[in-house]
Protein backbone atom coordinates (compact mmCIF):
# COMPACT_ATOMS: atom_id res chain seq x y z
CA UNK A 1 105.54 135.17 83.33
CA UNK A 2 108.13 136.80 85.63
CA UNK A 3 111.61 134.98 85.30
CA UNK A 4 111.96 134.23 89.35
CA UNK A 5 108.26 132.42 88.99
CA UNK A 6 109.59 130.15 86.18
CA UNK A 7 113.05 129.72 87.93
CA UNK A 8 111.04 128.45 91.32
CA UNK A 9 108.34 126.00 89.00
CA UNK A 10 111.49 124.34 87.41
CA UNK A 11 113.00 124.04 90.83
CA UNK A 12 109.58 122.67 92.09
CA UNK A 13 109.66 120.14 88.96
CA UNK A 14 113.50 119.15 89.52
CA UNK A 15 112.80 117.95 93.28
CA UNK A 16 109.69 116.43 92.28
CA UNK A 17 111.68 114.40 89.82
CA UNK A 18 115.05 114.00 91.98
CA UNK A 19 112.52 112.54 95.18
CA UNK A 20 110.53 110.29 92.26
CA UNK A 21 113.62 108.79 91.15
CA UNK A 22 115.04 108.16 94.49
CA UNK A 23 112.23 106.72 96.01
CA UNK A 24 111.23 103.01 97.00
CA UNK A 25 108.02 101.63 95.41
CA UNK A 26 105.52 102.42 98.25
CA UNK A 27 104.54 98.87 99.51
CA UNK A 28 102.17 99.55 101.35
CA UNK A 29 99.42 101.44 99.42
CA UNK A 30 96.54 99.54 97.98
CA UNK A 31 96.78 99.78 93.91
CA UNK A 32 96.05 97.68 90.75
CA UNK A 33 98.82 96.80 88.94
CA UNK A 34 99.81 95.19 85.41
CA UNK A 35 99.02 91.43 85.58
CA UNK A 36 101.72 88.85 84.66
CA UNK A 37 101.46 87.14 81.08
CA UNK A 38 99.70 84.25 81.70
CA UNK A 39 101.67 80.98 81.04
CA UNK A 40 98.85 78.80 80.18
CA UNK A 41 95.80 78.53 78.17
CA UNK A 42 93.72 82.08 79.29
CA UNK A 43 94.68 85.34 80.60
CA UNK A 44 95.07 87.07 83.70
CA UNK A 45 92.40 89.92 83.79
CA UNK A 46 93.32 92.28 86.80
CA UNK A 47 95.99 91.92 89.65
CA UNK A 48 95.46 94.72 93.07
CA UNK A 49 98.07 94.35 95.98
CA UNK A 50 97.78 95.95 99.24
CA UNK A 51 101.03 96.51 101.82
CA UNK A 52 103.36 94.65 98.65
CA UNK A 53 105.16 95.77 95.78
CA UNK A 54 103.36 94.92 92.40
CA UNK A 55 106.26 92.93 91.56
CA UNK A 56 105.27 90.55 94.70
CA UNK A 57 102.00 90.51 93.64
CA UNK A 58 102.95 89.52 90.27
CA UNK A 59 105.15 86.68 92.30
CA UNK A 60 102.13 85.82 94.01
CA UNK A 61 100.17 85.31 91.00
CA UNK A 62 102.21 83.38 89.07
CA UNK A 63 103.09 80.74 91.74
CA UNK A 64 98.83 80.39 92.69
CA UNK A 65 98.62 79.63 88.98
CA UNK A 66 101.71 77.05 88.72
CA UNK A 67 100.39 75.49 91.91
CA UNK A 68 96.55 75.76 90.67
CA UNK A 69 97.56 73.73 87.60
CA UNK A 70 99.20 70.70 89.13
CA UNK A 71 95.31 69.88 90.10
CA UNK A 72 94.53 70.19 86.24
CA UNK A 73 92.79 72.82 84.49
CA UNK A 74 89.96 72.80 87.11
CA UNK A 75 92.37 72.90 90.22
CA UNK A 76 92.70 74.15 93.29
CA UNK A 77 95.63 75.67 95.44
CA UNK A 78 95.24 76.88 99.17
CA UNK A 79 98.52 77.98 100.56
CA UNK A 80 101.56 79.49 97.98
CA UNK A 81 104.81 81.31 99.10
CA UNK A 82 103.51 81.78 102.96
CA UNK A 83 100.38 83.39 101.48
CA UNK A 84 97.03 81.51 102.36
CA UNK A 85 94.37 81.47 99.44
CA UNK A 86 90.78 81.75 98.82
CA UNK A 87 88.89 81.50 95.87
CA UNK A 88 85.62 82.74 95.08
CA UNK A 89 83.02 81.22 93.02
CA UNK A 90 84.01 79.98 89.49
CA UNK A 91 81.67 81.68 86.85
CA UNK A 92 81.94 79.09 84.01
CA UNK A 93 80.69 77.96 80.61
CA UNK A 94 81.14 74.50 78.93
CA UNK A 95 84.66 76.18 77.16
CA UNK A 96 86.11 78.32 80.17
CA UNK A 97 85.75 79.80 83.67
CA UNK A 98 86.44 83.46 85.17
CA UNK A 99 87.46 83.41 88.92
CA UNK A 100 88.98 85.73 91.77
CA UNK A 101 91.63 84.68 93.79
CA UNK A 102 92.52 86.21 97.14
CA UNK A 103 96.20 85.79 98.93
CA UNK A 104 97.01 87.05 102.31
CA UNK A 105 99.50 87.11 104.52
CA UNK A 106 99.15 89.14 107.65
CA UNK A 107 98.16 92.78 106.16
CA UNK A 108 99.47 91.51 102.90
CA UNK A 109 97.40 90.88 100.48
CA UNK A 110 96.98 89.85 96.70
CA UNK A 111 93.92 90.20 94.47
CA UNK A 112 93.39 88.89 91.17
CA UNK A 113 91.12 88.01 88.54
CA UNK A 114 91.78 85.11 85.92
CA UNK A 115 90.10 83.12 82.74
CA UNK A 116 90.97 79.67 82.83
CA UNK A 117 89.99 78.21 79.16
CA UNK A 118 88.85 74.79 78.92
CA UNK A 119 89.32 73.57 75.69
């Protein structure tokens, strides 16, 4: 390899890394993220946000659970930080249940997937 050719790929690499670095988290691309530790008894099993930050989704998340829970185990919650939720059917079984919850608000929007354990 010629010496100008590695010179230019390092360049390449160095402006790829000084724009990374610099950058905002792009908000507004749809992406799965980590999912928050679940605080409870179960496990959050998959988090996607579209038009937010993973870090509002995780927000999100957390705050549908908190609010799910005052209800009990088997609650409900329909309406956390200005976001308006849905959730889809419960699968269940006599020790736990696996459901997906859906958050919008406006073009915002917050996906995730959750086992609630019963015992």
């Amino acid at each position: 390899m010629s010496r100008s050719f590695l010179a230019a790929a390092l360049a390449a690499l160095l402006a790829l890394g000084v724009t990374a670095a610099g950058a905002r988290p792009a908000a507004h691309a749809s992406r799965s993220c980590s999912p928050p530790k679940y605080p409870g008894q179960g496990y959050f099993t998959s988090l996607q946000v579209a038009h937010v930050t993973c870090a509002t989704g995780r927000k999100v998340t957390l705050a549908h659970y908190r609010c799910r829970i005052k209800h009990g185990r088997k609650g409900r919650c329909s309406s956390v930080l200005r976001y308006r939720c849905t959730e889809g059917p419960r699968q269940s079984s006599s020790i736990e249940y696996n459901a997906r919850v859906t958050c919008k608000r406006g073009a915002r929007k917050v996906v995730y997937t959750y086992t609630q354990d019963l015992t």
